[in-house]
PDB file of N, CA and C in Angstrom:
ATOM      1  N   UNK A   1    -143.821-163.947 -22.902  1.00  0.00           N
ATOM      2  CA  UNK A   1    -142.564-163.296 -22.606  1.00  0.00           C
ATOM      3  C   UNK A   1    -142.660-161.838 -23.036  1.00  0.00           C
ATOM      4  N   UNK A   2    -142.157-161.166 -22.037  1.00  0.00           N
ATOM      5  CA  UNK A   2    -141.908-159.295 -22.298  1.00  0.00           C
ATOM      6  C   UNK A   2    -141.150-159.209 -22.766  1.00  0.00           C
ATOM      7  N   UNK A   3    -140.890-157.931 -23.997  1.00  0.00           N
ATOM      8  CA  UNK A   3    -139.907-157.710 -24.781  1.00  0.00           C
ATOM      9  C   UNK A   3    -139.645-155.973 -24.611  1.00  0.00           C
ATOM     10  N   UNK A   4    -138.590-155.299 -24.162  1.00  0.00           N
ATOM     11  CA  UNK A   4    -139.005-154.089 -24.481  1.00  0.00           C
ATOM     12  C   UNK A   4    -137.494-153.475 -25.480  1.00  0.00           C
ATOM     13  N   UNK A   5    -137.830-152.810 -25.878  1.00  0.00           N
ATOM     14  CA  UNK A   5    -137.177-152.229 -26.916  1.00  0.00           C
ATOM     15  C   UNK A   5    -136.263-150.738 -26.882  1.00  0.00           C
ATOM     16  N   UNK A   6    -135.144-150.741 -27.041  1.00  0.00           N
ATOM     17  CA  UNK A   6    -134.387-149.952 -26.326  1.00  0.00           C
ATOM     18  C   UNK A   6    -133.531-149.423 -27.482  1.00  0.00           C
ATOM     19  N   UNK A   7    -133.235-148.316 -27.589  1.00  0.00           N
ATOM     20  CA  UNK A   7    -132.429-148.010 -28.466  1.00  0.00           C
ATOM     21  C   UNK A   7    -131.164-148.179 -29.304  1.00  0.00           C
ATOM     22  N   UNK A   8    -130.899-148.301 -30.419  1.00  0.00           N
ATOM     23  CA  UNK A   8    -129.684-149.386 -30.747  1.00  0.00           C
ATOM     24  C   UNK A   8    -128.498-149.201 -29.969  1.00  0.00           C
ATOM     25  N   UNK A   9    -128.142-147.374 -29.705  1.00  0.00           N
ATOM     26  CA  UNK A   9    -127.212-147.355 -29.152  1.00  0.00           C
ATOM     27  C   UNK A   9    -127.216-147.633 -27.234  1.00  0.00           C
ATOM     28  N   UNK A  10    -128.034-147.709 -26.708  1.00  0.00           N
ATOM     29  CA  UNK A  10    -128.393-147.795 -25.291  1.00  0.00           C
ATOM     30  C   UNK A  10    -128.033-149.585 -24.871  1.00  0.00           C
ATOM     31  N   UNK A  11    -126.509-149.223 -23.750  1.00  0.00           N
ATOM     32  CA  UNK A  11    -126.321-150.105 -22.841  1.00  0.00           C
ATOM     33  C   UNK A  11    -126.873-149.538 -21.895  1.00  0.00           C
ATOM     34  N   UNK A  12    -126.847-150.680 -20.991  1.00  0.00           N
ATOM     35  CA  UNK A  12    -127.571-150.622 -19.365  1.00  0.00           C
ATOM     36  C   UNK A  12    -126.122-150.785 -18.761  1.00  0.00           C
ATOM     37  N   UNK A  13    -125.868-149.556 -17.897  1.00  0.00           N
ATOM     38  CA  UNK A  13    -125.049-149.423 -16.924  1.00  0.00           C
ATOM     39  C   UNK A  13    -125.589-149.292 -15.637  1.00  0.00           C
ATOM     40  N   UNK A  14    -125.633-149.525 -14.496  1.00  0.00           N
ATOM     41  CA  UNK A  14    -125.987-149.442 -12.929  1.00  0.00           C
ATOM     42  C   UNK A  14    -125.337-148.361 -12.551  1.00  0.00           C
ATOM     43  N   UNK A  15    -124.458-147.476 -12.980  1.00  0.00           N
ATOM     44  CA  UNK A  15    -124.079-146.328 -12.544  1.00  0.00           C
ATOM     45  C   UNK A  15    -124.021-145.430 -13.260  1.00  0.00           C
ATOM     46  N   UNK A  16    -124.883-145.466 -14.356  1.00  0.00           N
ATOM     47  CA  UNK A  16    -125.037-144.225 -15.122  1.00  0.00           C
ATOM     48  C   UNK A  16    -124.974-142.862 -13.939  1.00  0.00           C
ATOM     49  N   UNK A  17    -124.568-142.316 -14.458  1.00  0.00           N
ATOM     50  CA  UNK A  17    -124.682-140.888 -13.613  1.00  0.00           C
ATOM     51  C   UNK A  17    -125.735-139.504 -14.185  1.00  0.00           C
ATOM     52  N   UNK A  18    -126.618-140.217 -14.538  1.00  0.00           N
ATOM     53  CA  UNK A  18    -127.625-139.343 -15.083  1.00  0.00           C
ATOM     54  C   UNK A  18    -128.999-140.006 -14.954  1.00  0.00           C
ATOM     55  N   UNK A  19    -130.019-139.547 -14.453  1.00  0.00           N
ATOM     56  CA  UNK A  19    -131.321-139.862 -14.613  1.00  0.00           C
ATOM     57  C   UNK A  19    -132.231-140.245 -16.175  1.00  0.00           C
ATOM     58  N   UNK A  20    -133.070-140.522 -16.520  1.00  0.00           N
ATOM     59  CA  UNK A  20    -133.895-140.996 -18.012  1.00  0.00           C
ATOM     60  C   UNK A  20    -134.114-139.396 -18.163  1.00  0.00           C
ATOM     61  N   UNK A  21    -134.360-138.350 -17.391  1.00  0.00           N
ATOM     62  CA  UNK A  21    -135.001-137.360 -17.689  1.00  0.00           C
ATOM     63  C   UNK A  21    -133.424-136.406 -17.669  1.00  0.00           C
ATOM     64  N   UNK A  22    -132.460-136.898 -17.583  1.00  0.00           N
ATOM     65  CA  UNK A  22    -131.052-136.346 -17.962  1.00  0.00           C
ATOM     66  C   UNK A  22    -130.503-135.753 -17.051  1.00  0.00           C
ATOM     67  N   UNK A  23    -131.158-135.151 -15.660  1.00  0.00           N
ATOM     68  CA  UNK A  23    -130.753-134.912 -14.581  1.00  0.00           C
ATOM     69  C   UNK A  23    -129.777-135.672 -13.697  1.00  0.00           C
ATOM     70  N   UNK A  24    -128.896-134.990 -13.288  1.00  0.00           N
ATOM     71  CA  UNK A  24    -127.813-135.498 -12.422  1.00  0.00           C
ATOM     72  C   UNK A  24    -128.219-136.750 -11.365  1.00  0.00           C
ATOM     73  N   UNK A  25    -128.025-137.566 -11.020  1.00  0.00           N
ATOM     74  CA  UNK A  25    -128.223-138.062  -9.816  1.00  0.00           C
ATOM     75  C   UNK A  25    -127.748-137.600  -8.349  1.00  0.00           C
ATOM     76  N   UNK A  26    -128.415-137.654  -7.838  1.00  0.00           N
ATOM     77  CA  UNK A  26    -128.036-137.761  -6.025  1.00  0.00           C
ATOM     78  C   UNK A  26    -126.991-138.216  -5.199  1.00  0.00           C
ATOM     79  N   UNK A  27    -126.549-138.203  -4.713  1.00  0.00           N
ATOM     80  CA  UNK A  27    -125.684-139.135  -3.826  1.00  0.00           C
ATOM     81  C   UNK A  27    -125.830-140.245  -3.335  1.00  0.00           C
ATOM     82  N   UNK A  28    -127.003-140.001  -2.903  1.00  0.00           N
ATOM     83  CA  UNK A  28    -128.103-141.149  -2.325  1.00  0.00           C
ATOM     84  C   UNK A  28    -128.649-141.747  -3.477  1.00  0.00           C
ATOM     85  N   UNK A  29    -129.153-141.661  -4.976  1.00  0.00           N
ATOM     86  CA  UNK A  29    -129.056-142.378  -5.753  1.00  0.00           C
ATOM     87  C   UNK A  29    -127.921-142.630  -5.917  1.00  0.00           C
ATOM     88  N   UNK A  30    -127.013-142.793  -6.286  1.00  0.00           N
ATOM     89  CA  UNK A  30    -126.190-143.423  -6.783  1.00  0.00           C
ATOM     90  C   UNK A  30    -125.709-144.352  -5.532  1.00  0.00           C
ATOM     91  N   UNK A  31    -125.783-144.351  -4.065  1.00  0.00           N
ATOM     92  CA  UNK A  31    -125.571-144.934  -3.337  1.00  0.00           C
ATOM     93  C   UNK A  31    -126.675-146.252  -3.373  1.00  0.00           C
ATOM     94  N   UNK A  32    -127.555-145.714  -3.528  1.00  0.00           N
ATOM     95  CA  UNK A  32    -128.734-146.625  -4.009  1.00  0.00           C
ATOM     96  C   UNK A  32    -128.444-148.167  -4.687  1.00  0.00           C
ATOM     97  N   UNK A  33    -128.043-147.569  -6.130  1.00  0.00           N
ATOM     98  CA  UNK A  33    -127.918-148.303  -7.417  1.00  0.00           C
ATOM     99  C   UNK A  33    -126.561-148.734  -7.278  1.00  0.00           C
ATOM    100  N   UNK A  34    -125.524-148.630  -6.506  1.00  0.00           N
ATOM    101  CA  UNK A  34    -124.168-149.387  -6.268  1.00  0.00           C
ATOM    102  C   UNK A  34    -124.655-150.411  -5.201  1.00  0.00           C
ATOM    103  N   UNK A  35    -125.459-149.753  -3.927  1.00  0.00           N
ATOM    104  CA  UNK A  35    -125.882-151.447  -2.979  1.00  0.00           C
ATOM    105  C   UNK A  35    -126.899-152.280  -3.994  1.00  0.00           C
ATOM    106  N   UNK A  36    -127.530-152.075  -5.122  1.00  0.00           N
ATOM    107  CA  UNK A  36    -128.813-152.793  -5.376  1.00  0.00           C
ATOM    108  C   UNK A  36    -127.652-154.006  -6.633  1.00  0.00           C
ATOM    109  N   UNK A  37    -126.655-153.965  -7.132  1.00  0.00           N
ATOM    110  CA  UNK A  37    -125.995-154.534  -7.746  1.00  0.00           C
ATOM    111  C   UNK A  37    -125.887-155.966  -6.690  1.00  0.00           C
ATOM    112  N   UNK A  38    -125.919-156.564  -7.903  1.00  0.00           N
ATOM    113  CA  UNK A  38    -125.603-158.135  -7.509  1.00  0.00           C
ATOM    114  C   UNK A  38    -123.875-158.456  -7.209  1.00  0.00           C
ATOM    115  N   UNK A  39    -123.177-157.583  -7.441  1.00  0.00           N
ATOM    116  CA  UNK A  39    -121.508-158.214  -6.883  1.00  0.00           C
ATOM    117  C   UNK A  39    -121.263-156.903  -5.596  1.00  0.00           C
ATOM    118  N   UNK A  40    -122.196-156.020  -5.495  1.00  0.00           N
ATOM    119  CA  UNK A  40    -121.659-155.606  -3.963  1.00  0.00           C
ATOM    120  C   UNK A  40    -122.630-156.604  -2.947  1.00  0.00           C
ATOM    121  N   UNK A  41    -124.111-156.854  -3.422  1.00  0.00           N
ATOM    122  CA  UNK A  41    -124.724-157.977  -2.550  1.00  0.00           C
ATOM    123  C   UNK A  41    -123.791-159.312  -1.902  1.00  0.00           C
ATOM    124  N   UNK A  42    -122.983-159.644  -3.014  1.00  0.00           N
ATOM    125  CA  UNK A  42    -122.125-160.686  -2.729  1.00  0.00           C
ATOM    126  C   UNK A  42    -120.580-160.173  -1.838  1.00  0.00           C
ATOM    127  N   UNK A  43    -120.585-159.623  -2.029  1.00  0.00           N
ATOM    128  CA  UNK A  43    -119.723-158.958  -1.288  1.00  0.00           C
ATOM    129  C   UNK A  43    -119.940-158.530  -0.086  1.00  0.00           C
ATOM    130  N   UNK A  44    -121.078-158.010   0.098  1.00  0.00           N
ATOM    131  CA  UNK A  44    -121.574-157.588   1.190  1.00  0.00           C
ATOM    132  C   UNK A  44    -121.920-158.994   2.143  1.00  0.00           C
ATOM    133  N   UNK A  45    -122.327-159.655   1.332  1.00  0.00           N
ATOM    134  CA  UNK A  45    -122.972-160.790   2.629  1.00  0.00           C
ATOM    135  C   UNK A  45    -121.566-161.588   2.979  1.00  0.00           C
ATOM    136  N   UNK A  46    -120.171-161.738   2.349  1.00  0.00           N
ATOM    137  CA  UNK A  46    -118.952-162.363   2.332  1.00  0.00           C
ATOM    138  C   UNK A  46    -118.092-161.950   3.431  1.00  0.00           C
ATOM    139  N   UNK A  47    -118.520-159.800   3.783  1.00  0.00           N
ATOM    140  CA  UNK A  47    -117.944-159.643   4.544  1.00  0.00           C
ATOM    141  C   UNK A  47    -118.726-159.663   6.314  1.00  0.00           C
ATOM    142  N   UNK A  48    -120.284-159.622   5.852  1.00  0.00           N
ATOM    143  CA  UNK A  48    -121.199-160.412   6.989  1.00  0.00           C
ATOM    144  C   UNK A  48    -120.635-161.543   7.506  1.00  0.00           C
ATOM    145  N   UNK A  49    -120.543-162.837   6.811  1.00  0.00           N
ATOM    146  CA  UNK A  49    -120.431-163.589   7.021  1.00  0.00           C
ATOM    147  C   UNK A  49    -118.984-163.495   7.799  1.00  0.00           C
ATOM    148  N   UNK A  50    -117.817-163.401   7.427  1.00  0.00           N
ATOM    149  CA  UNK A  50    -117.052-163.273   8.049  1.00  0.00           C
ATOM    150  C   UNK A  50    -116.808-162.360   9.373  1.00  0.00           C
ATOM    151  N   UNK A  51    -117.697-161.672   9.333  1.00  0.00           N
ATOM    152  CA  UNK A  51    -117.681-161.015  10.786  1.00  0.00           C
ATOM    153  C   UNK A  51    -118.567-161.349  11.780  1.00  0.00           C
ATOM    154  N   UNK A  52    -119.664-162.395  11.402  1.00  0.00           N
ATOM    155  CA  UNK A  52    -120.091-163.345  12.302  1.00  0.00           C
ATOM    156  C   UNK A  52    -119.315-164.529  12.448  1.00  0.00           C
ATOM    157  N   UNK A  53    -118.618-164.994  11.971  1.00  0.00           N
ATOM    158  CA  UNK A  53    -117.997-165.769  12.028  1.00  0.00           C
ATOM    159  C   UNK A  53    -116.762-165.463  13.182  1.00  0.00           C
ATOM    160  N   UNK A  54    -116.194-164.263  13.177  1.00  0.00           N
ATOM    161  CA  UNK A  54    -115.168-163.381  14.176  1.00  0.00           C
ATOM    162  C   UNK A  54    -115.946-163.647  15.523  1.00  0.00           C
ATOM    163  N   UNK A  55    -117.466-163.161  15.067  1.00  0.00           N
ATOM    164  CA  UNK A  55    -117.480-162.523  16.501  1.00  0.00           C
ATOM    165  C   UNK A  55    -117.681-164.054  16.885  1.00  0.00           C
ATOM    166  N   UNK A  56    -118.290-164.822  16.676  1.00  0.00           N
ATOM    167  CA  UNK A  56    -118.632-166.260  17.687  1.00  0.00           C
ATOM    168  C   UNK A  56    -117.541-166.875  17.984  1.00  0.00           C
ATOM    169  N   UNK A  57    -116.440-166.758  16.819  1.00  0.00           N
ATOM    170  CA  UNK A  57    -115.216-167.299  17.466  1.00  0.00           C
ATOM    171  C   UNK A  57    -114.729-166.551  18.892  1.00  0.00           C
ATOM    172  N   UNK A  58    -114.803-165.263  18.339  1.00  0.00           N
ATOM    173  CA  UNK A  58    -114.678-164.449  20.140  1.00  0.00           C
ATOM    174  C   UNK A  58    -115.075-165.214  21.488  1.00  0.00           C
ATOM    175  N   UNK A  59    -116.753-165.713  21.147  1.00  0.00           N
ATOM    176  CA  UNK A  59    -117.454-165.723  22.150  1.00  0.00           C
ATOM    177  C   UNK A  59    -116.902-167.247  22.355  1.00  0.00           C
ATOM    178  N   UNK A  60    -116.566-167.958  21.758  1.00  0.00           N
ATOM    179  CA  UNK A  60    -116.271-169.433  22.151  1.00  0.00           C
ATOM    180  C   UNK A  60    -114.917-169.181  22.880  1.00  0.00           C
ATOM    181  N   UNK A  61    -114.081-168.416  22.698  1.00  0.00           N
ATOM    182  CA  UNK A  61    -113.073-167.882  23.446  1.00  0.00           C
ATOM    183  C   UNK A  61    -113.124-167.881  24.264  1.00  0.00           C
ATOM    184  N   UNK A  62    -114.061-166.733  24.627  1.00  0.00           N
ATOM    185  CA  UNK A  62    -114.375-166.134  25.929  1.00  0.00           C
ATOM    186  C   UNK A  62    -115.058-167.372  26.896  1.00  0.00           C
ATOM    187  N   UNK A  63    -115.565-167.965  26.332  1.00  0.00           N
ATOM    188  CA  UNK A  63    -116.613-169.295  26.793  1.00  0.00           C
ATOM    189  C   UNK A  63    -115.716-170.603  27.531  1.00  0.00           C
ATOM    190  N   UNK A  64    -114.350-170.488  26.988  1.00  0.00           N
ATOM    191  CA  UNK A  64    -113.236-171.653  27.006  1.00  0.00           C
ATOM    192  C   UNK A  64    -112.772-170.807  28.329  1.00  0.00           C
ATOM    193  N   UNK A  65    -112.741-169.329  28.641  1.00  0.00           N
ATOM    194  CA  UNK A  65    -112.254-169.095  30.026  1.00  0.00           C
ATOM    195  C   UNK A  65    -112.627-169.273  30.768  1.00  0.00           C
ATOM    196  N   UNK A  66    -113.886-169.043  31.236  1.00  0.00           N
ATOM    197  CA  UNK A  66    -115.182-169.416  31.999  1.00  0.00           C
ATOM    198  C   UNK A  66    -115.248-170.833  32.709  1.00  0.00           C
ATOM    199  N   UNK A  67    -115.543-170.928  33.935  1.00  0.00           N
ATOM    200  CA  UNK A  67    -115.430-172.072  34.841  1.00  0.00           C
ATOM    201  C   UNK A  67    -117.439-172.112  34.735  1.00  0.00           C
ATOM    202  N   UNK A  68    -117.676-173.517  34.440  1.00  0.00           N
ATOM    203  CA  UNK A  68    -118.985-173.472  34.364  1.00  0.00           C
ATOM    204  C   UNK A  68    -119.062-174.836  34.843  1.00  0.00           C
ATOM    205  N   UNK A  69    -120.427-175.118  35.945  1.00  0.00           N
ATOM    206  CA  UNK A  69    -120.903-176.928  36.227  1.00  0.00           C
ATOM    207  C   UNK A  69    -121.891-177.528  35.382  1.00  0.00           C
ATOM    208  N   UNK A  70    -121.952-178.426  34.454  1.00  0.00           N
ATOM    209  CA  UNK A  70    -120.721-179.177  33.964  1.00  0.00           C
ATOM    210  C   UNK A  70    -120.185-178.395  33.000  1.00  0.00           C
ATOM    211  N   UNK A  71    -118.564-178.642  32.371  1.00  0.00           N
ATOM    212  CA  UNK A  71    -117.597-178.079  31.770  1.00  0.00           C
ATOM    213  C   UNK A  71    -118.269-177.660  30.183  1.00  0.00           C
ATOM    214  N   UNK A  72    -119.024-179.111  29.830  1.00  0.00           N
ATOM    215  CA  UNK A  72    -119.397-178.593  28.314  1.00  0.00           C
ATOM    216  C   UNK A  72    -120.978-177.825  28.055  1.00  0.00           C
ATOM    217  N   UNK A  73    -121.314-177.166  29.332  1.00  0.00           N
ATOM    218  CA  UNK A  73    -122.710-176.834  29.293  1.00  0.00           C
ATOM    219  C   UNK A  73    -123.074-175.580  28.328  1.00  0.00           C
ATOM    220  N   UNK A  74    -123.501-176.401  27.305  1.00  0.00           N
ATOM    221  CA  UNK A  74    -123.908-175.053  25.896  1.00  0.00           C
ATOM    222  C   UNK A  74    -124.609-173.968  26.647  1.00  0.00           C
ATOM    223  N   UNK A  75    -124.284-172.397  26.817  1.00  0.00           N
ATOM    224  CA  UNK A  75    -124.264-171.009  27.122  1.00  0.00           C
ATOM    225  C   UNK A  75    -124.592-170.461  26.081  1.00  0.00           C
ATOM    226  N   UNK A  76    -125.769-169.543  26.222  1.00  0.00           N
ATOM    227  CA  UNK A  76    -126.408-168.383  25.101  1.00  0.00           C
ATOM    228  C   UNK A  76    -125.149-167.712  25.358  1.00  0.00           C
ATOM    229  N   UNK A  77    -125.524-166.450  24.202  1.00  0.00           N
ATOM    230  CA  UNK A  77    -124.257-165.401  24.244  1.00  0.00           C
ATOM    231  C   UNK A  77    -124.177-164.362  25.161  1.00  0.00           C
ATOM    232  N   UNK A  78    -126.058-164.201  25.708  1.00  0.00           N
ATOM    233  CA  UNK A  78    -125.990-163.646  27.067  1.00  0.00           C
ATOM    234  C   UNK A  78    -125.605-163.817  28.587  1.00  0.00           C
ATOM    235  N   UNK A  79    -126.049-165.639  28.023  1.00  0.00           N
ATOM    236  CA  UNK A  79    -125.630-166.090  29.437  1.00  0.00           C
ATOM    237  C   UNK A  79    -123.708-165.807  29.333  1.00  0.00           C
ATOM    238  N   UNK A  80    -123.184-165.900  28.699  1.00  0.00           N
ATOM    239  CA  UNK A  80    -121.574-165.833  28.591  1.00  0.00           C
ATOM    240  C   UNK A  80    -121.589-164.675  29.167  1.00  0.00           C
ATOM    241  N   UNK A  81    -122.033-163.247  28.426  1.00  0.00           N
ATOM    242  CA  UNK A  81    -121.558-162.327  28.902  1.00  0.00           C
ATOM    243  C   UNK A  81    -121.578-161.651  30.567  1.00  0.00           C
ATOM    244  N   UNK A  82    -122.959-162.557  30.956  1.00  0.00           N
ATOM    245  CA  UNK A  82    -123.337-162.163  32.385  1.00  0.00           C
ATOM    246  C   UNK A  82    -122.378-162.998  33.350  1.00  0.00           C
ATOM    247  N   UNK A  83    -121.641-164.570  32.979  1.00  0.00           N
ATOM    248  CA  UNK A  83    -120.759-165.140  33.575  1.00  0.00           C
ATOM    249  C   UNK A  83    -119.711-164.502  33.939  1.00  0.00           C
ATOM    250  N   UNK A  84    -119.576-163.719  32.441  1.00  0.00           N
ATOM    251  CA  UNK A  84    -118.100-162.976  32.600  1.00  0.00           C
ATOM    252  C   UNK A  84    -118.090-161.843  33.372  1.00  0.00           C
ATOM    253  N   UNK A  85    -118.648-161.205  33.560  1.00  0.00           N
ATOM    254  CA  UNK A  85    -118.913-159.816  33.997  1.00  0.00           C
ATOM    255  C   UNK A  85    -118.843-160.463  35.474  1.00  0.00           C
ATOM    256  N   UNK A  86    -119.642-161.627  36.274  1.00  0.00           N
ATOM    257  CA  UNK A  86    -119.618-162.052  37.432  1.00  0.00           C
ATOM    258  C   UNK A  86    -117.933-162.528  38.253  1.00  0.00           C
ATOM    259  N   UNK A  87    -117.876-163.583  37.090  1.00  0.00           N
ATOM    260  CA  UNK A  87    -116.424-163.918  36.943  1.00  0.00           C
ATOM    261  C   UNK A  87    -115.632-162.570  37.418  1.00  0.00           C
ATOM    262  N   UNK A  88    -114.761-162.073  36.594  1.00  0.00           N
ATOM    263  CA  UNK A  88    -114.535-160.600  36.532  1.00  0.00           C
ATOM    264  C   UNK A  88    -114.197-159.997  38.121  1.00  0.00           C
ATOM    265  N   UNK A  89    -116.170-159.831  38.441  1.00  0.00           N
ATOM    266  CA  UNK A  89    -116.019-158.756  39.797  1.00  0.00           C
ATOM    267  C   UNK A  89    -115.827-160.170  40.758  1.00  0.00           C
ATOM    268  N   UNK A  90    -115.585-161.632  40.388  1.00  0.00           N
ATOM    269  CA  UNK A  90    -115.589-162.112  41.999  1.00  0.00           C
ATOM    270  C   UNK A  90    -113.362-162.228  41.697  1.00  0.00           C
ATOM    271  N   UNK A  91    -113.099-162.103  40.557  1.00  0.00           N
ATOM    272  CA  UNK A  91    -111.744-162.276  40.315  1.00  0.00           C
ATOM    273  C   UNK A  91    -110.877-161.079  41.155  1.00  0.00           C
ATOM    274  N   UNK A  92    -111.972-159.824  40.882  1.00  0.00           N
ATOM    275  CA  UNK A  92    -110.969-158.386  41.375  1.00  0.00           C
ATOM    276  C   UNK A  92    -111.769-158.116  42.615  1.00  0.00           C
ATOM    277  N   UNK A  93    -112.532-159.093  43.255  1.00  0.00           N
ATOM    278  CA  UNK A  93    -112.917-158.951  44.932  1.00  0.00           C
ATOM    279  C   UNK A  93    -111.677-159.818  45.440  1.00  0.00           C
ATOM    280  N   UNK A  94    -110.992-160.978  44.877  1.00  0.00           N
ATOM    281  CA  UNK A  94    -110.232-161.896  45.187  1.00  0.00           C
ATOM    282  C   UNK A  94    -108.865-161.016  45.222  1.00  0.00           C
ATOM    283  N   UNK A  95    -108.290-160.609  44.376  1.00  0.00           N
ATOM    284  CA  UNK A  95    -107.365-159.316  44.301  1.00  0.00           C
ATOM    285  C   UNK A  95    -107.164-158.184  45.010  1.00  0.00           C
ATOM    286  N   UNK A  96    -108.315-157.914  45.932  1.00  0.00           N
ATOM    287  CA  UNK A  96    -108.581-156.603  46.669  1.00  0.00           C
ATOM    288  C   UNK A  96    -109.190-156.368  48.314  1.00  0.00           C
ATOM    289  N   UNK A  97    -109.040-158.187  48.430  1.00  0.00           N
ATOM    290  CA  UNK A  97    -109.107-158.385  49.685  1.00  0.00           C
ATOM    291  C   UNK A  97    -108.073-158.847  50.354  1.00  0.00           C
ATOM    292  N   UNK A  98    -108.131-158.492  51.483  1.00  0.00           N
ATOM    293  CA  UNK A  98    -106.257-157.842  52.061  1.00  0.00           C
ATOM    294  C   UNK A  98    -106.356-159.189  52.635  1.00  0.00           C
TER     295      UNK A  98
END
């Protein structure tokens, strides 16, 4: 086991605002050392997650409008979007023919 030895008065903060050599930090450091923390990681993947979660609900949406043979035929997210887009222009050819 490693042991290293640190001064009596020295906590470890993640946002110190000073370098070991006493220099200011960057912007970009300090942007650094706020994503490399373990509660914006968690945070970060919480609000991932929930925005994949948005978007597929979207696409199952969009998927429930869609006239497809047979009704429950599992669709990539490309194939959806190319349905729709077809869908769409045969809906506003249907609309625009006299």
């Amino acid at each position: 086991m490693c042991t290293i030895s640190l001064p009596y008065n020295y906590t470890y903060n993640p946002f110190n605002l000073c370098r070991e050599d006493g220099e200011k930090l960057t912007r970009e450091e300090k942007r650094r050392r706020r994503r490399s923390s373990p509660r914006y990681r968690r945070a970060h993947a919480t609000r991932e997650r929930l925005r994949v979660e948005a978007f597929n609900s979207a696409f199952g949406n969009l998927r429930e409008l869609l006239p497809t043979l047979p009704p429950d035929k599992k669709l990539s997210k490309i194939e959806i979007l190319k349905l729709a887009i077809c869908y769409i222009a045969y809906l506003d050819s249907v609309l625009n023919t006299p």
